[in-house]
C-alpha atoms as a PDB file:
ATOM      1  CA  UNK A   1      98.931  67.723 130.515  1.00  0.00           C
ATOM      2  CA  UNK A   2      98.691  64.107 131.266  1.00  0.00           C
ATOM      3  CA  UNK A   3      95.411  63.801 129.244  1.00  0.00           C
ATOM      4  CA  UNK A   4      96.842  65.600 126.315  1.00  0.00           C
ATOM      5  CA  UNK A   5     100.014  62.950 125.764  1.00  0.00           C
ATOM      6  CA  UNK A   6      97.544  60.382 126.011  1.00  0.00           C
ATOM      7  CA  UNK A   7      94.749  62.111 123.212  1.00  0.00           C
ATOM      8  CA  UNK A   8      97.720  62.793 120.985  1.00  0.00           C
ATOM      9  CA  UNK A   9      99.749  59.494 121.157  1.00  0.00           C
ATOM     10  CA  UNK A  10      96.098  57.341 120.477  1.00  0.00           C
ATOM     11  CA  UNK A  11      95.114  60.423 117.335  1.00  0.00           C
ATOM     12  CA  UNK A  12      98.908  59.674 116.284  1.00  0.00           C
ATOM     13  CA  UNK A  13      98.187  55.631 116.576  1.00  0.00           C
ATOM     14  CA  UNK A  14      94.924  56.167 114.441  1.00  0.00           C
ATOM     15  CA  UNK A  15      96.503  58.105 111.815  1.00  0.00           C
ATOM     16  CA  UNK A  16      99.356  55.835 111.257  1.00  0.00           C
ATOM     17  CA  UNK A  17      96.911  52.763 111.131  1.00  0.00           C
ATOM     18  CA  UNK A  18      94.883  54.499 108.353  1.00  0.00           C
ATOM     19  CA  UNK A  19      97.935  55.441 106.950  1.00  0.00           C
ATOM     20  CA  UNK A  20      98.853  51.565 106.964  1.00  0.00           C
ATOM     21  CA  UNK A  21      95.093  50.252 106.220  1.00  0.00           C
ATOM     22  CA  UNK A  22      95.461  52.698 103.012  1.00  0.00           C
ATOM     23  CA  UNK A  23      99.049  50.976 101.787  1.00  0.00           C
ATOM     24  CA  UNK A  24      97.480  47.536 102.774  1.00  0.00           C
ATOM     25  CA  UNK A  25      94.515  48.271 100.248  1.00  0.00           C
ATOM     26  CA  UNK A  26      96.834  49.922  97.455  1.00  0.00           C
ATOM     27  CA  UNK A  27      99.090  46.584  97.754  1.00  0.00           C
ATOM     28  CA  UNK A  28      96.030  44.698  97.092  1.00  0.00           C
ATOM     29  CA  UNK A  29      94.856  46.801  94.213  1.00  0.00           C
ATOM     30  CA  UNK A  30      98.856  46.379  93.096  1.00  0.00           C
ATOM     31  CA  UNK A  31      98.220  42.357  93.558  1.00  0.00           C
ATOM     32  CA  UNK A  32      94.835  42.477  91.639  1.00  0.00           C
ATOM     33  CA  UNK A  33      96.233  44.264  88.830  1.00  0.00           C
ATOM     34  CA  UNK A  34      99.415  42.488  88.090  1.00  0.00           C
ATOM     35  CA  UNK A  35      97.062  38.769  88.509  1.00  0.00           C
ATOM     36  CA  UNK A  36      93.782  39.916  87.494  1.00  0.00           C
ATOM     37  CA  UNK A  37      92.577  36.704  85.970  1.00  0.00           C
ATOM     38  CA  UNK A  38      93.097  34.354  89.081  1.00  0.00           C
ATOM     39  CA  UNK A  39      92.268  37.280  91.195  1.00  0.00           C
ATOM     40  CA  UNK A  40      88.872  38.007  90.424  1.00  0.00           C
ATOM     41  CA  UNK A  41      86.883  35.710  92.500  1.00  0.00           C
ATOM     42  CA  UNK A  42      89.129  36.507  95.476  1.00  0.00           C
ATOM     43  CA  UNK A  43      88.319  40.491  94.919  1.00  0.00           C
ATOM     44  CA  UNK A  44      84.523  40.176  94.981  1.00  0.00           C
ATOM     45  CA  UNK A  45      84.436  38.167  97.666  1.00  0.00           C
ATOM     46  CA  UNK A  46      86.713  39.816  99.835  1.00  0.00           C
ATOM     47  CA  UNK A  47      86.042  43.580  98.637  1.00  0.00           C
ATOM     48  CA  UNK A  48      84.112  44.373 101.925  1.00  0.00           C
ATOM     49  CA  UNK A  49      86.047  42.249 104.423  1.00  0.00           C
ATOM     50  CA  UNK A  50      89.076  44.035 103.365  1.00  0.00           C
ATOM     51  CA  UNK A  51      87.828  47.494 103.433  1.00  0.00           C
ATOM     52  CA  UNK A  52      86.232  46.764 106.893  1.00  0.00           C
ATOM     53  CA  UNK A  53      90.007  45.470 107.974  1.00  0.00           C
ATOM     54  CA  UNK A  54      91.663  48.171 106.425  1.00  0.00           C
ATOM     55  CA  UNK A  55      89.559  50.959 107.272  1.00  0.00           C
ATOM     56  CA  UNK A  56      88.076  50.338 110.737  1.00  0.00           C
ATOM     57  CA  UNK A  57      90.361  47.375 112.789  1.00  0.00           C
ATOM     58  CA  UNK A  58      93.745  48.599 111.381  1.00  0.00           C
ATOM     59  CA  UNK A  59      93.281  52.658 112.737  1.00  0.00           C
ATOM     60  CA  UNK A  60      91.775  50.677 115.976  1.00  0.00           C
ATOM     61  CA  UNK A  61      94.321  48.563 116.667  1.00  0.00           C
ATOM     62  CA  UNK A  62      96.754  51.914 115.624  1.00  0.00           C
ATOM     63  CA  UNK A  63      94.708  53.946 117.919  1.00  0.00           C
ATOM     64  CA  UNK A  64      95.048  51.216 120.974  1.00  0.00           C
ATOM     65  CA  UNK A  65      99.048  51.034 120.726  1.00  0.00           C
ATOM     66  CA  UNK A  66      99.330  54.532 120.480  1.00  0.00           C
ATOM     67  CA  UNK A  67      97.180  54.895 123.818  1.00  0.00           C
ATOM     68  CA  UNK A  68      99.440  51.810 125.532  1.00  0.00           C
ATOM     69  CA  UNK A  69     102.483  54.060 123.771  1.00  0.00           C
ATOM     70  CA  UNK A  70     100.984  57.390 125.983  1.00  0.00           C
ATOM     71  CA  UNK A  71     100.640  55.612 129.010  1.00  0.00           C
ATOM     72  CA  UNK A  72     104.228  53.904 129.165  1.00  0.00           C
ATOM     73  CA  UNK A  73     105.339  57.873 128.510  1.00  0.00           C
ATOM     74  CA  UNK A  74     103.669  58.935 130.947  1.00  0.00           C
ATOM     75  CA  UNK A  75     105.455  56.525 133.395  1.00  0.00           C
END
């Protein structure tokens, strides 16, 4: 029982950070369309960077306050 609030609240904290790296990446897509001219530079620098942030540190840093979340529950 104990283990269970704990898998679901980090799987809950990883979904809602890929949730949040995926609106992080359509705002910049939003961003680079509206500017594309000063943009450009920017975008091919930053194209992997951003994924990496958006994609693999956001659902990890989702996943780690949903397990912190779990534990203060189970207190």
């Amino acid at each position: 029982m104990r283990a269970d609030i704990l898998i679901w609240s980090t799987l809950s904290g990883v979904v809602l950070g890929l949730f949040t790296g995926a609106g992080l990446l359509a705002l910049g897509v939003l961003v680079h369309a509206l500017l594309p001219g000063s943009w450009a530079r920017v975008v091919e620098r930053l194209t992997v960077p951003a994924l990496v942030l958006a994609l693999v540190v956001v659902p990890l840093a989702g996943g780690v306050l949903g397990f912190l979340e779990g534990r203060l529950k189970l207190r």
